[in-house]
N, C-alpha and C. Protein backbone atom coordinates (compact mmCIF):
# COMPACT_ATOMS: atom_id res chain seq x y z
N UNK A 1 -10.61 -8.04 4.96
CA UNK A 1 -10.23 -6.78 5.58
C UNK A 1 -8.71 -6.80 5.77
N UNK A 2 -8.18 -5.91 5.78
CA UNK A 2 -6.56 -5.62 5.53
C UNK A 2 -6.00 -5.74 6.93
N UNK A 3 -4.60 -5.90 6.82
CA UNK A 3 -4.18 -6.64 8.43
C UNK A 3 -4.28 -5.06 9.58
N UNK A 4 -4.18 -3.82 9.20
CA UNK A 4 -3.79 -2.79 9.90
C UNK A 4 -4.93 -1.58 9.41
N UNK A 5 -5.65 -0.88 10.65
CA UNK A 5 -6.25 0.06 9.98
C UNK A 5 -5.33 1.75 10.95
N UNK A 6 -4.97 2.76 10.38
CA UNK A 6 -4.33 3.40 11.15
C UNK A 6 -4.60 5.31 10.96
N UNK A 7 -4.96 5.42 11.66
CA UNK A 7 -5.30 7.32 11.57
C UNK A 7 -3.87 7.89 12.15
N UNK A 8 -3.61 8.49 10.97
CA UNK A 8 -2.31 9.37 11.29
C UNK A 8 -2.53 10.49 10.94
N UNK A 9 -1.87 11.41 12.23
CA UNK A 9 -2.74 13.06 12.21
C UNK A 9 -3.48 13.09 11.26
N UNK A 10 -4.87 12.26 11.45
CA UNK A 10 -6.35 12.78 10.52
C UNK A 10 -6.62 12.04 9.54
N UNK A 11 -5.27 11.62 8.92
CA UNK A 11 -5.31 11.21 7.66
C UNK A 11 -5.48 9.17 8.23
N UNK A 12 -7.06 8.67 7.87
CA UNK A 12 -6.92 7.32 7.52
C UNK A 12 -6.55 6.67 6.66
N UNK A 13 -6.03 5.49 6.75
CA UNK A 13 -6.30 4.78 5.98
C UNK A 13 -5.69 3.17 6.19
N UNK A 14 -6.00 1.96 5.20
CA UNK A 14 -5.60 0.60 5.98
C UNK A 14 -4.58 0.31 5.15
N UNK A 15 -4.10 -0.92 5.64
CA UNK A 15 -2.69 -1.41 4.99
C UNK A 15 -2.85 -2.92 5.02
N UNK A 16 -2.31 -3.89 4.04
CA UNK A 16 -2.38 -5.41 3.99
C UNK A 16 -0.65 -5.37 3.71
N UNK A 17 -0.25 -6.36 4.57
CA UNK A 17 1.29 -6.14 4.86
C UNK A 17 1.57 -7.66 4.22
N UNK A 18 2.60 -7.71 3.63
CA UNK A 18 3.28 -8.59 3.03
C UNK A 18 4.42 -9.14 2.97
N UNK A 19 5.40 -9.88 2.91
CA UNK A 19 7.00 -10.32 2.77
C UNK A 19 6.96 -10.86 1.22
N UNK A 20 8.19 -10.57 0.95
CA UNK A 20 7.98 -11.47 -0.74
C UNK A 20 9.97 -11.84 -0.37
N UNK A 21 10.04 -12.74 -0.60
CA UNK A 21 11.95 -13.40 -0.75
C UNK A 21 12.00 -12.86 -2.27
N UNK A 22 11.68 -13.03 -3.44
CA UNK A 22 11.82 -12.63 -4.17
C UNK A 22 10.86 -12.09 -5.36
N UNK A 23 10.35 -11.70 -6.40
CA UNK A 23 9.26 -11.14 -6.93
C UNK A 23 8.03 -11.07 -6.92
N UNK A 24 7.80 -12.44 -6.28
CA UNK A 24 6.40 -13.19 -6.52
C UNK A 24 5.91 -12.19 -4.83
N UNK A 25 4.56 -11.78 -4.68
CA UNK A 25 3.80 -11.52 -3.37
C UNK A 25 2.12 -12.27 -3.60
N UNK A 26 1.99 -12.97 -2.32
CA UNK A 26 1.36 -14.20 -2.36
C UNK A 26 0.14 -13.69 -1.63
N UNK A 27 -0.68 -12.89 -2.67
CA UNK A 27 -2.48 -12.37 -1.74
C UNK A 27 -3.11 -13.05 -2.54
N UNK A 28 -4.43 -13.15 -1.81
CA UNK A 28 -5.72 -13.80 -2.06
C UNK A 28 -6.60 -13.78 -2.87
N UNK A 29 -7.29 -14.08 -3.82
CA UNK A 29 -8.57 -13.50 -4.10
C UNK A 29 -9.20 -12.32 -3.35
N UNK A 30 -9.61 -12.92 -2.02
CA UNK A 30 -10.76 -12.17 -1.22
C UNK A 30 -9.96 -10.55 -0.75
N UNK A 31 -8.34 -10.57 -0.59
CA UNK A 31 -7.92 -9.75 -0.16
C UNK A 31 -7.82 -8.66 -1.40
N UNK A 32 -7.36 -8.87 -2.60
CA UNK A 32 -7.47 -8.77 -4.31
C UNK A 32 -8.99 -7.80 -4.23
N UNK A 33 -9.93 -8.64 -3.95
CA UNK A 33 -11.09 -7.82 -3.95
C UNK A 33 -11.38 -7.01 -3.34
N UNK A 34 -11.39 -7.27 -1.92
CA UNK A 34 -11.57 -6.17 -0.73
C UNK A 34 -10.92 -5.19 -1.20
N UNK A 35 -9.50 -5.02 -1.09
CA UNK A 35 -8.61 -3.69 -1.86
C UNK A 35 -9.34 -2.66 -3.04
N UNK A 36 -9.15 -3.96 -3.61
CA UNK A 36 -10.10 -3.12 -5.03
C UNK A 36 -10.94 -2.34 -4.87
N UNK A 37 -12.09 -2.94 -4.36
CA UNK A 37 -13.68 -2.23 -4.59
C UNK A 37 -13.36 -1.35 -3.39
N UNK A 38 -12.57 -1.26 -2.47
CA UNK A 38 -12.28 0.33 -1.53
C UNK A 38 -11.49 1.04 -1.75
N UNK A 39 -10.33 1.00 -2.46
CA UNK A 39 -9.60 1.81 -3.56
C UNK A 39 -10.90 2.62 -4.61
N UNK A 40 -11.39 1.91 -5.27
CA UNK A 40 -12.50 2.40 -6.38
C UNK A 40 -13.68 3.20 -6.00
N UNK A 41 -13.82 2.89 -4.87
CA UNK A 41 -14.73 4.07 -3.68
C UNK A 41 -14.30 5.17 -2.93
N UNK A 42 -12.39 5.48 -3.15
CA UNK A 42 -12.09 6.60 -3.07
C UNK A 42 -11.17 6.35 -1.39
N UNK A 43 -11.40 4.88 -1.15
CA UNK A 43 -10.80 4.55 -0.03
C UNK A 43 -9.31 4.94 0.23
N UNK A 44 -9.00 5.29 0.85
CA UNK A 44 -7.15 4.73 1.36
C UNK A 44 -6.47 3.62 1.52
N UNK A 45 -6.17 3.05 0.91
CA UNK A 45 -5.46 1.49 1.25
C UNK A 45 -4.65 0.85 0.57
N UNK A 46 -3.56 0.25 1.26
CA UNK A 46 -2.09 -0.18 0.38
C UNK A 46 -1.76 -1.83 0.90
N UNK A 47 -1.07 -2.26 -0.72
CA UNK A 47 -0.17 -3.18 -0.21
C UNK A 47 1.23 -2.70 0.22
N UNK A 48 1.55 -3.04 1.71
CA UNK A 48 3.05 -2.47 1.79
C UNK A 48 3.52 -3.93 2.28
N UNK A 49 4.42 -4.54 1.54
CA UNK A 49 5.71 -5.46 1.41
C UNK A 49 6.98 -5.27 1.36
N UNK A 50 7.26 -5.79 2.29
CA UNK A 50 8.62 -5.70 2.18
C UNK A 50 9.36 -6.94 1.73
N UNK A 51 10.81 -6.11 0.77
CA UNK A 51 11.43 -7.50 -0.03
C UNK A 51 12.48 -7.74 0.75
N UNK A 52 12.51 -9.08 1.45
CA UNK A 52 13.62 -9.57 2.05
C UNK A 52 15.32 -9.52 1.04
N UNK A 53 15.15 -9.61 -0.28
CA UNK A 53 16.16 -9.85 -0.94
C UNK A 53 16.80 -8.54 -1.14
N UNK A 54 16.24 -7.44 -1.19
CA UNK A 54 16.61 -6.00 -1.07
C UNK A 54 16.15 -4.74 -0.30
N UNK A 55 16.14 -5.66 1.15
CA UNK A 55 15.37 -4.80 2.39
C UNK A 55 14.84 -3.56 2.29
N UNK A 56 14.02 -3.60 1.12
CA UNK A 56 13.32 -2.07 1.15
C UNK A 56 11.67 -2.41 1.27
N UNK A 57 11.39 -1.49 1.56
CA UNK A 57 9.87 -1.28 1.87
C UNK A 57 8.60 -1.12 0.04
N UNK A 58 8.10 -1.83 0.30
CA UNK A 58 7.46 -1.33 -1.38
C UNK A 58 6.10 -1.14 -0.99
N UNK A 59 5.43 0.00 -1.25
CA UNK A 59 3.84 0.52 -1.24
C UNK A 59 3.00 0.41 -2.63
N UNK A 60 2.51 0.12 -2.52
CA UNK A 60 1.07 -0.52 -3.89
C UNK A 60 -0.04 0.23 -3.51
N UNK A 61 -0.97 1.01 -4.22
CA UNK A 61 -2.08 1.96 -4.42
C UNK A 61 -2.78 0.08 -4.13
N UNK A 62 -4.67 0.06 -3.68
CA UNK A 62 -4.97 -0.90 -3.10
C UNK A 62 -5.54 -1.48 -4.38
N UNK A 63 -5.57 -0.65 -5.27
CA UNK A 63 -6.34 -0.89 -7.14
C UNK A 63 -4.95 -2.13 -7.66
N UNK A 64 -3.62 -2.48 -7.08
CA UNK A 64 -2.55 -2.90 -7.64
C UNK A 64 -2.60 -4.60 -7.27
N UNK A 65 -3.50 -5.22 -6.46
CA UNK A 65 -3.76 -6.63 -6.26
C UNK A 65 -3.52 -7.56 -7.02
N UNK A 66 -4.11 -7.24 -8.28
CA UNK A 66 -4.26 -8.35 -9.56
C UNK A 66 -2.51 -7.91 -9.98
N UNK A 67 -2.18 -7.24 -10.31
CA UNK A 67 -0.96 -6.86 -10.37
C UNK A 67 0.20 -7.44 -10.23
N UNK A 68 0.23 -7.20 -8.57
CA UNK A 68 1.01 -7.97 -8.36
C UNK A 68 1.36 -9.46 -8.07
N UNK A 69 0.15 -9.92 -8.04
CA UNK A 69 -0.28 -11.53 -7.96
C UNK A 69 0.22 -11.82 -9.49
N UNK A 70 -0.15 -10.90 -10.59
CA UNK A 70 0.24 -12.04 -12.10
C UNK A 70 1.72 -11.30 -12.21
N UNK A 71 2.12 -10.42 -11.92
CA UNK A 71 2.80 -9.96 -12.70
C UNK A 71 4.80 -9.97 -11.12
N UNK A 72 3.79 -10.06 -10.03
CA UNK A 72 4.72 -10.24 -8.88
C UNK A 72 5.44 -8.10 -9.11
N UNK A 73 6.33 -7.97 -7.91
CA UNK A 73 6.58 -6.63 -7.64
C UNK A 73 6.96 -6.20 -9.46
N UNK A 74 7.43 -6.49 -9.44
CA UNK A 74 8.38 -5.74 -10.76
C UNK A 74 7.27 -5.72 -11.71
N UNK A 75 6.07 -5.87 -12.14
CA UNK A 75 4.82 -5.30 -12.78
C UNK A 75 3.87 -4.51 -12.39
N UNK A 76 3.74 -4.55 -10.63
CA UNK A 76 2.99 -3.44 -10.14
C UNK A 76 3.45 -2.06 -10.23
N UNK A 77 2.69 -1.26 -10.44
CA UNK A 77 2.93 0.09 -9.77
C UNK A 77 3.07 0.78 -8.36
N UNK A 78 4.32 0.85 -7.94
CA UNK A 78 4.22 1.46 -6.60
C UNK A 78 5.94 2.30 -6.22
N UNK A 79 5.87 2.34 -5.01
CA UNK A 79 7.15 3.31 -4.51
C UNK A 79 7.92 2.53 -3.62
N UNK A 80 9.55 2.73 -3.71
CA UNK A 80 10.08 1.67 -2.99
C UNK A 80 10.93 2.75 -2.00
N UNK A 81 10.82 2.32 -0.34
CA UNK A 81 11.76 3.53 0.44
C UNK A 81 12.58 2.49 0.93
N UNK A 82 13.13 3.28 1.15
CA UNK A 82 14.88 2.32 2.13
C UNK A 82 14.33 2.41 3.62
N UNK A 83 13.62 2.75 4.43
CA UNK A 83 13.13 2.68 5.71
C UNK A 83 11.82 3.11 5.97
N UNK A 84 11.66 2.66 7.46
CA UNK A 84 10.09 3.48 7.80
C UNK A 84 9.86 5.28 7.93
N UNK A 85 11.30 5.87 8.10
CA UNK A 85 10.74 7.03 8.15
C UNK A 85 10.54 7.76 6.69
N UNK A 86 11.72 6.85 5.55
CA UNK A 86 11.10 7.35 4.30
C UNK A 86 9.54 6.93 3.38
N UNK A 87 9.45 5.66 4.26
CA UNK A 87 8.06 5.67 4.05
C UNK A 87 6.99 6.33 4.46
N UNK A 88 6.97 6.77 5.58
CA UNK A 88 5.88 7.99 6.40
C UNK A 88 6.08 9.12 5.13
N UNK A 89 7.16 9.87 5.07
CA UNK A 89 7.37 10.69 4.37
C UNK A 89 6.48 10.99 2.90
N UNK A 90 6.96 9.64 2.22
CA UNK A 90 6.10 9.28 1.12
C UNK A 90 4.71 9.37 0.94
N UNK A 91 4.22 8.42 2.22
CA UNK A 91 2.98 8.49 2.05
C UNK A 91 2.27 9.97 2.81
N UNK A 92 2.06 10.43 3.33
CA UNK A 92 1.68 11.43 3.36
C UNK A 92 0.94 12.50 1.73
N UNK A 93 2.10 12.66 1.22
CA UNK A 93 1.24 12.87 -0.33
C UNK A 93 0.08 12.18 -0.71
N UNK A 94 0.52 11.09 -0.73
CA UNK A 94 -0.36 9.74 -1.50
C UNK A 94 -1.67 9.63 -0.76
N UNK A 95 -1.68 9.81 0.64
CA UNK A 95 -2.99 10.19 1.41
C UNK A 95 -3.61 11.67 1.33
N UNK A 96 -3.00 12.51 1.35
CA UNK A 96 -3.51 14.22 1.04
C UNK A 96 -4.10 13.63 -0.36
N UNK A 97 -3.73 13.39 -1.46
CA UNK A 97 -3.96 13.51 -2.75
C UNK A 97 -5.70 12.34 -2.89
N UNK A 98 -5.74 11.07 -1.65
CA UNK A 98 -6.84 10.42 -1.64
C UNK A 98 -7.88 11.16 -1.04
N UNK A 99 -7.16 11.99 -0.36
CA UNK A 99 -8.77 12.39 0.60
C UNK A 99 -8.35 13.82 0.63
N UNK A 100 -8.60 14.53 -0.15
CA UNK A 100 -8.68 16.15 -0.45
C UNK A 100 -9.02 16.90 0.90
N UNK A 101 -10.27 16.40 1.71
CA UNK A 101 -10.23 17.03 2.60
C UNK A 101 -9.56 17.05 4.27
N UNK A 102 -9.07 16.00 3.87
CA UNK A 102 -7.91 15.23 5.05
C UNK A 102 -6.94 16.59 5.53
N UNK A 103 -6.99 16.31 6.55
CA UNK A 103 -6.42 17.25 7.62
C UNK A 103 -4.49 17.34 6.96
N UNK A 104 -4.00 19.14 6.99
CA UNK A 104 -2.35 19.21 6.52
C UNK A 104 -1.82 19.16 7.47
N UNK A 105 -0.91 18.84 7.33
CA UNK A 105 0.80 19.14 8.00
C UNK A 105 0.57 20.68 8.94
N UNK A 106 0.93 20.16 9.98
CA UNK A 106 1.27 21.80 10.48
C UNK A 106 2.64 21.97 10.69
């Protein structure tokens, strides 16, 4: 189960938080799986790491596990913000677009 589960106005979803010094991000098997098979069920859930070597924030769709374990950040697919409020920002889409019926912006 992922380190954070969090409802923001309406919209759920969990997060497995990470540090990487440089490319490599160091998850589990069991965490690899968990992600997966609740991503593939339509779940909400991200790797968000942050890279000490270029203090930005990086978000991973929860399908991106195997990913970034062989391939480390620079093979996954994901979005990189310069802070937390450009990350809120971001994700917001990325959650409307998982759960169609998830509560908008007023």
């Amino acid at each position: 189960m992922p380190d954070v589960h969090v409802v923001w106005d309406g919209l759920p979803f969990w997060c497995e938080l990470k540090v990487s010094k440089g490319n490599a991000v160091n998850i589990s098997p069991h965490q690899i799986a968990w992600n997966a098979a609740y991503w593939a069920r339509g779940g909400s859930n991200f790797f968000l790491v942050k890279s000490l070597s270029s203090r930005e924030l990086l978000l991973f769709g929860g399908d991106q596990g195997g990913a970034l374990v062989q391939g480390g950040l620079s093979a996954a697919q994901g979005s990189r913000f310069a802070n937390p409020a450009a990350l809120f920002a971001g994700l917001r889409p990325l959650l409307v677009a998982r759960c169609p019926a998830a509560p908008r912006a007023v």
